[in-house]
Every structure is written in structure tokens, then in C-alpha cells.
Protein backbone atom coordinates (compact mmCIF):
# COMPACT_ATOMS: atom_id res chain seq x y z
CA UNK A 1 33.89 17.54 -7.75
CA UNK A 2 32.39 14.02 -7.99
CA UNK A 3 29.74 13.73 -11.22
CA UNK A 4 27.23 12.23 -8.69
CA UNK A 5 27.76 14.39 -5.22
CA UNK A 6 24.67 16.83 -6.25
CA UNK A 7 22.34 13.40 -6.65
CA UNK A 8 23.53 12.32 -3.38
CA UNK A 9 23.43 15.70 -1.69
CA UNK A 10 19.77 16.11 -3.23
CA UNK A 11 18.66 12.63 -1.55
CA UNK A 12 20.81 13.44 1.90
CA UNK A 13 18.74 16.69 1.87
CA UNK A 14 15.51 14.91 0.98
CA UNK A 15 15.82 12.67 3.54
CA UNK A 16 16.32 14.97 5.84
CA UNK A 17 13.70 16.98 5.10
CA UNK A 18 10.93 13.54 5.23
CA UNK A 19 12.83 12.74 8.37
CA UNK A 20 11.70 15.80 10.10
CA UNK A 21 8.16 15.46 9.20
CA UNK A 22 7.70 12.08 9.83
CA UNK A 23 9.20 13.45 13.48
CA UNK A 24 6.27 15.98 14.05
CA UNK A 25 4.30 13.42 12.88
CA UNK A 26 5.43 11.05 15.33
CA UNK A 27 5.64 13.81 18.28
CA UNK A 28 2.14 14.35 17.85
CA UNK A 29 1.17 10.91 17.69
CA UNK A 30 2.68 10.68 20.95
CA UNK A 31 0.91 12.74 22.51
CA UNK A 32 -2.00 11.79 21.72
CA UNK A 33 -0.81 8.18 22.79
CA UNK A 34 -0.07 9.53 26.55
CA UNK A 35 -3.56 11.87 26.14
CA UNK A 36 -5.28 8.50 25.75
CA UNK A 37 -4.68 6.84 28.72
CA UNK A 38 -6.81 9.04 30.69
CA UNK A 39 -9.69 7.40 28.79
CA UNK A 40 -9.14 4.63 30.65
CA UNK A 41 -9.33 6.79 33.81
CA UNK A 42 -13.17 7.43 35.39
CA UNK A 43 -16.36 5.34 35.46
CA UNK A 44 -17.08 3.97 32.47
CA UNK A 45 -19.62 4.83 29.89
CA UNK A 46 -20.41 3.92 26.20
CA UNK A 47 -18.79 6.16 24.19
CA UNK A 48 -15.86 5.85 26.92
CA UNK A 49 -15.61 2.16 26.34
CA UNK A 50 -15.54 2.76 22.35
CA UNK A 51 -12.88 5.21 22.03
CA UNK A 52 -10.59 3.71 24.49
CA UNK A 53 -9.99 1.29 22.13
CA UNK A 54 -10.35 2.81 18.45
CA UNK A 55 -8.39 5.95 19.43
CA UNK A 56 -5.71 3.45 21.16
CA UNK A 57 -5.14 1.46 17.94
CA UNK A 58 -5.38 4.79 15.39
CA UNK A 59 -2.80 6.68 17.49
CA UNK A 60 -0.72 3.90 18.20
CA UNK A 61 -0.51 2.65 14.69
CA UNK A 62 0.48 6.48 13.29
CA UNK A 63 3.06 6.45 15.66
CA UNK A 64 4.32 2.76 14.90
CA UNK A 65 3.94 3.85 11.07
CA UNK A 66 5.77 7.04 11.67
CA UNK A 67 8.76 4.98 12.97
CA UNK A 68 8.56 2.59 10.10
CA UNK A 69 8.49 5.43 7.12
CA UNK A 70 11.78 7.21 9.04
CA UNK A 71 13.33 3.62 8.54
CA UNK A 72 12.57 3.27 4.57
CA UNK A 73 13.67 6.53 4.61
CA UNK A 74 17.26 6.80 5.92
CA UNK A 75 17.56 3.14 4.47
CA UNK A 76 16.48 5.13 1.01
CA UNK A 77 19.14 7.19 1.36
CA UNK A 78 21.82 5.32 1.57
CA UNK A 79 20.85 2.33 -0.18
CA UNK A 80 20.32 3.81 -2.82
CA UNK A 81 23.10 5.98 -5.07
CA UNK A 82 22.76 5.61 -8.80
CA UNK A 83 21.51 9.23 -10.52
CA UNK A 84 17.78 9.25 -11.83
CA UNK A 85 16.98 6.22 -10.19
CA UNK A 86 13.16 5.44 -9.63
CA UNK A 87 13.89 4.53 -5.84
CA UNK A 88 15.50 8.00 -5.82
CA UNK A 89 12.73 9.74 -7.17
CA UNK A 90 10.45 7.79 -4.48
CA UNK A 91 12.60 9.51 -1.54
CA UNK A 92 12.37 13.18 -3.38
CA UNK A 93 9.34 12.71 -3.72
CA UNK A 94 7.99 11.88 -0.13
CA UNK A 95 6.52 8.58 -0.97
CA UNK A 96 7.78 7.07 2.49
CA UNK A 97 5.37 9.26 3.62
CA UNK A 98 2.19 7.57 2.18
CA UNK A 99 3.38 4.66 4.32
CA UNK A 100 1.29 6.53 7.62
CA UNK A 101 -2.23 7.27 6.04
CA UNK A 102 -1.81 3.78 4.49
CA UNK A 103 -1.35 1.55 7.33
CA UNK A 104 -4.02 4.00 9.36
CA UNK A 105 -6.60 3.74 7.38
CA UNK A 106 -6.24 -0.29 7.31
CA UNK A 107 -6.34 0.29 11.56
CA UNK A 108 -9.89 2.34 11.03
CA UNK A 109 -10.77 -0.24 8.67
CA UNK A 110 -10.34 -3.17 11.06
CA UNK A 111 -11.83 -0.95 13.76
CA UNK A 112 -15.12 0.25 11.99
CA UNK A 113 -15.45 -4.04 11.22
CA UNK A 114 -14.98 -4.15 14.98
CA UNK A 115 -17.43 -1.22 16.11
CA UNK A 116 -20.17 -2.48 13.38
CA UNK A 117 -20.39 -5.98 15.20
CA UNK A 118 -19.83 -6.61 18.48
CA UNK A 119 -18.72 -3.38 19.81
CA UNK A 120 -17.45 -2.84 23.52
CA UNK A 121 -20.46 -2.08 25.98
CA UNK A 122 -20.24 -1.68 30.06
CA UNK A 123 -20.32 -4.69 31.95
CA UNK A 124 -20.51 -5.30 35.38
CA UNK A 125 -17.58 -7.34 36.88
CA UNK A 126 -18.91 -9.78 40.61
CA UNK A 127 -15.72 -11.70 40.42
CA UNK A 128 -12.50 -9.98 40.90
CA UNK A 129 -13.67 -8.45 44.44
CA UNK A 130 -15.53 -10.53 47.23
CA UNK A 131 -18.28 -8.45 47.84
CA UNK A 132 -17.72 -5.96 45.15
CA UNK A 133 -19.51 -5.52 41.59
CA UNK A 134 -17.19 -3.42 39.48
CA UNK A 135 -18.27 -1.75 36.36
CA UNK A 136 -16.06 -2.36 33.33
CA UNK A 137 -15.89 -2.39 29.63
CA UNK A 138 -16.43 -5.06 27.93
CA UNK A 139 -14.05 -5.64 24.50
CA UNK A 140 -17.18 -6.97 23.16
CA UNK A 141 -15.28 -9.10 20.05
CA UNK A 142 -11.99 -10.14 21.77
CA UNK A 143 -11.06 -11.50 18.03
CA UNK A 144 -11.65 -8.20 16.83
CA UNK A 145 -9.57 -6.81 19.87
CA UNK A 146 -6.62 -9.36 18.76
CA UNK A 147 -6.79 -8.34 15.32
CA UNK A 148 -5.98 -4.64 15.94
CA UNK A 149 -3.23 -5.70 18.20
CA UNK A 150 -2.31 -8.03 15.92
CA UNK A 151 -2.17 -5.80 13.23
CA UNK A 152 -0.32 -3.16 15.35
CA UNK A 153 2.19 -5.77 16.37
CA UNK A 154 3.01 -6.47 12.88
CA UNK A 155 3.88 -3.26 12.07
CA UNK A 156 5.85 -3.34 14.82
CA UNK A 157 7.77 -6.59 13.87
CA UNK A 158 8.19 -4.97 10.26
CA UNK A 159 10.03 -1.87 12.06
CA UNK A 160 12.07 -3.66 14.13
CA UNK A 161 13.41 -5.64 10.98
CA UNK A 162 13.80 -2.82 8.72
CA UNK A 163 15.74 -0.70 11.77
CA UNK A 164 17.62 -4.29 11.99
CA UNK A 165 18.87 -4.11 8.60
CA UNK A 166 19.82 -0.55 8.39
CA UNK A 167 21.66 -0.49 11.54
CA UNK A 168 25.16 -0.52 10.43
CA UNK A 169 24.40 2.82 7.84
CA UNK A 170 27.16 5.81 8.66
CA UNK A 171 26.68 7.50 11.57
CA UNK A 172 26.33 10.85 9.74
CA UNK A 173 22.81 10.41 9.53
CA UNK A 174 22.39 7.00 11.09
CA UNK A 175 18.71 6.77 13.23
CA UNK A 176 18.63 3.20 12.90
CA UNK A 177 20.12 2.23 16.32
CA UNK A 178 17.57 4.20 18.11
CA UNK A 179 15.03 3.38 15.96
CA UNK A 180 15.93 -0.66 16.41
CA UNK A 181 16.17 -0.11 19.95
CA UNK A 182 13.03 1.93 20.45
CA UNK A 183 10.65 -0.76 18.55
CA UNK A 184 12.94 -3.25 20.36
CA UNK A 185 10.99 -1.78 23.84
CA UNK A 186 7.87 -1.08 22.13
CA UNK A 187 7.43 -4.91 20.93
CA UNK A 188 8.76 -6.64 24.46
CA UNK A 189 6.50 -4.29 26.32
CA UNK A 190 3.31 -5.82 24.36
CA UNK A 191 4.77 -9.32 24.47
CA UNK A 192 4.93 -9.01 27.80
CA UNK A 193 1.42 -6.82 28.28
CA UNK A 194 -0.64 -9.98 26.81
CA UNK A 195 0.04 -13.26 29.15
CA UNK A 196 0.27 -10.45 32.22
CA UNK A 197 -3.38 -8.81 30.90
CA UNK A 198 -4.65 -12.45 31.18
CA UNK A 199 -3.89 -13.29 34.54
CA UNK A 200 -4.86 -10.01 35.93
CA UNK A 201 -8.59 -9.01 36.79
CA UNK A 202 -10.36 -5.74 37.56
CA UNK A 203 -8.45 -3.06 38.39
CA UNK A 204 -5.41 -4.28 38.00
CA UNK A 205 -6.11 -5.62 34.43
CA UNK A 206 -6.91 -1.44 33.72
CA UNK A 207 -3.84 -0.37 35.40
CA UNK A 208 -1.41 -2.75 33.21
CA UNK A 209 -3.54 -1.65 29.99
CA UNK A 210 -3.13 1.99 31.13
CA UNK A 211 1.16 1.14 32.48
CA UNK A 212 1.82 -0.57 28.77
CA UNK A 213 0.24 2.61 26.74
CA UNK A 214 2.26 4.73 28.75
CA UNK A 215 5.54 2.58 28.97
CA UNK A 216 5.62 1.80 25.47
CA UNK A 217 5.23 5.48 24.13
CA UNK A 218 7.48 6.54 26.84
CA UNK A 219 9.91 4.30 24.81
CA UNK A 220 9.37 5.58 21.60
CA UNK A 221 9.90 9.21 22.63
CA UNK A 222 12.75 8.44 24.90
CA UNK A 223 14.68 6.17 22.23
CA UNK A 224 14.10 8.69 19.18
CA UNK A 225 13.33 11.93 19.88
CA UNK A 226 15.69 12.58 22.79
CA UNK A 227 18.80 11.49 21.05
């Protein structure tokens, strides 16, 4: 028997075991990511207006988090081989996991900045519709709307890269291609949610906000968790 098979059957089984919950994790994060579109649903009030948008970013980022500590952890895995190393101890350990309430509580952080200046409010919208005034919400700071989907987008981008480099790992415990694929969706559905957003108004701007929440975690679930 090989002096270092126990090592790499301990970090195999490690990974394993951070791999499936960092999938509950991102399960539930799903579902709260389809639960929140229906906040987007109804006639709008204040409180309405203000957690369409924080509990849009906090979910979303948990889930986009999730997918990039499953990455750094079957990259962990494989990468790395020699007995007692520190990286080693880092997968045993569950540090990947620190990677979610990390990058979350950044999210709440921008958010609360967001919330404790120019928060969104109801607006009323005479434009879209001849004849028609249509209550909306208002962002309130669009640069503090860009900088949460900035900041989402980023961790998106880092994902997709990490997934990009892993992808050729051995397919006895190889995520990455579904992972690169799935962030691959979840990134062209946003870059392709922003210039459409723009040149939309009223109800249709809701109804692509609402179709890219649900599209994009559709993609996520159907790209990972399915397989």
C-alpha cells in the first residue's frame, strides 16, 4: 500500500464531506432565490421595495459563494497531495467553508451603506403608459444598486475562473465542468439582464428583473445539482 494513500483518502473524504454541505447550502440558497421573486410580484410598498433588493443580493451572493467554496474545494483536493501540508489541513478543516459568511457579510455590508442613504422608496411612474401612472420602486441610489451587482458579478467572474482552471481534474470526483458551465449561464444571463433592463420601462422592466432571478437560479440548480 502506497505511504501516502491514507493522506489522500483523508482529503478525498474531506472533500467530499465540504462538498455536500456547501450543496445544502447552495439548495437552500436557491430556494430562497426562486422564493424571492414573488417580492417583486403585488403593489408595491416600503418595506416591499427594500427587501426586494437586500434579500436579492444576500441570497444571490450565498448561492454564488456556495459555488465558489465547492470550486476551492475539489481544486483542494487534487491540487494538493504532499502529507501534513498546511493547504491540506485547510480542506480537513472546512476552511473553504468560511468563504460563504465571508463574502455575505461584505453583501450586507454594501447593502446596510445602501439602505442608510438613499434607500428605495415608491415612486409613481406617468411615462411608460399613455394615460397610465404606474406605481413602482424606486432603487433610490442606482450606484449603490451597481455596486451590489457589481460585487455579485465579481464573485461570479472569480467562479467562473476558478471552475475554468480546475476543469480538466479526474472525473472521479470532477464538478468543475458543471460548475464552469453553470456560472458560465449565471454570468451571460446578467450581462445580458443590464443593457435589456435599460431599454425596458414599467412592467416590462419588472418582468425581465423577475425572468433573470428566475433564469439564472434555474441555471445554477439545473447545471449542479441535477447532474
Amino acid at each position: 500500500m502506497p505511504s501516502d494513500f491514507l493522506p489522500n483518502r483523508e482529503t478525498q473524504l474531506a472533500a467530499k464531506a465540504n462538498n455536500q454541505a456547501l450543496s445544502y447550502t447552495l439548495l437552500i440558497s436557491l430556494t430562497f432565490c426562486f422564493l424571492c421573486s414573488l417580492l417583486f410580484i403585488g403593489h408595491p410598498k416600503t418595506a416591499t421595495c427594500i427587501l426586494q433588493q437586500t434579500t436579492f443580493a444576500v441570497v444571490f451572493t450565498v448561492a454564488v459563494s456556495s459555488v465558489l467554496a465547492k470550486t476551492i474545494t475539489v481544486m483542494l483536493a487534487f491540487k494538493i497531495t504532499a502529507p501534513g501540508s498546511r493547504m491540506r489541513q485547510l480542506l480537513v478543516s472546512g476552511a473553504p467553508n468560511y468563504i460563504i459568511p465571508t463574502c455575505s457579510m461584505i453583501q450586507l455590508t454594501l447593502c446596510g451603506i445602501w439602505m442608510g442613504t438613499i434607500p428605495p422608496y415608491i415612486d409613481t411612474d406617468a411615462h411608460s403608459e399613455l394615460g397610465h401612472i404606474i406605481i413602482v420602486c424606486n432603487k433610490g441610489s442606482l450606484t449603490a444598486f451597481y455596486r451590489v451587482l457589481g460585487y455579485l458579478d465579481s464573485l461570479a467572474l472569480l467562479s467562473f475562473t476558478m471552475a475554468f482552471l480546475a476543469r480538466n481534474l479526474p472525473d472521479t470526483f470532477d464538478e468543475a465542468k458543471f460548475l464552469t458551465f453553470s456560472i458560465l449561464m449565471f454570468c451571460s444571463v446578467w450581462i445580458t439582464f443590464l443593457p435589456v433592463y435599460h431599454s425596458s420601462k414599467g412592467e416590462v422592466m419588472l418582468g425581465m428583473e423577475v425572468f433573470s432571478i428566475l433564469a439564472s437560479s434555474t441555471g445554477l440548480l439545473g447545471c449542479i445539482l441535477c447532474p
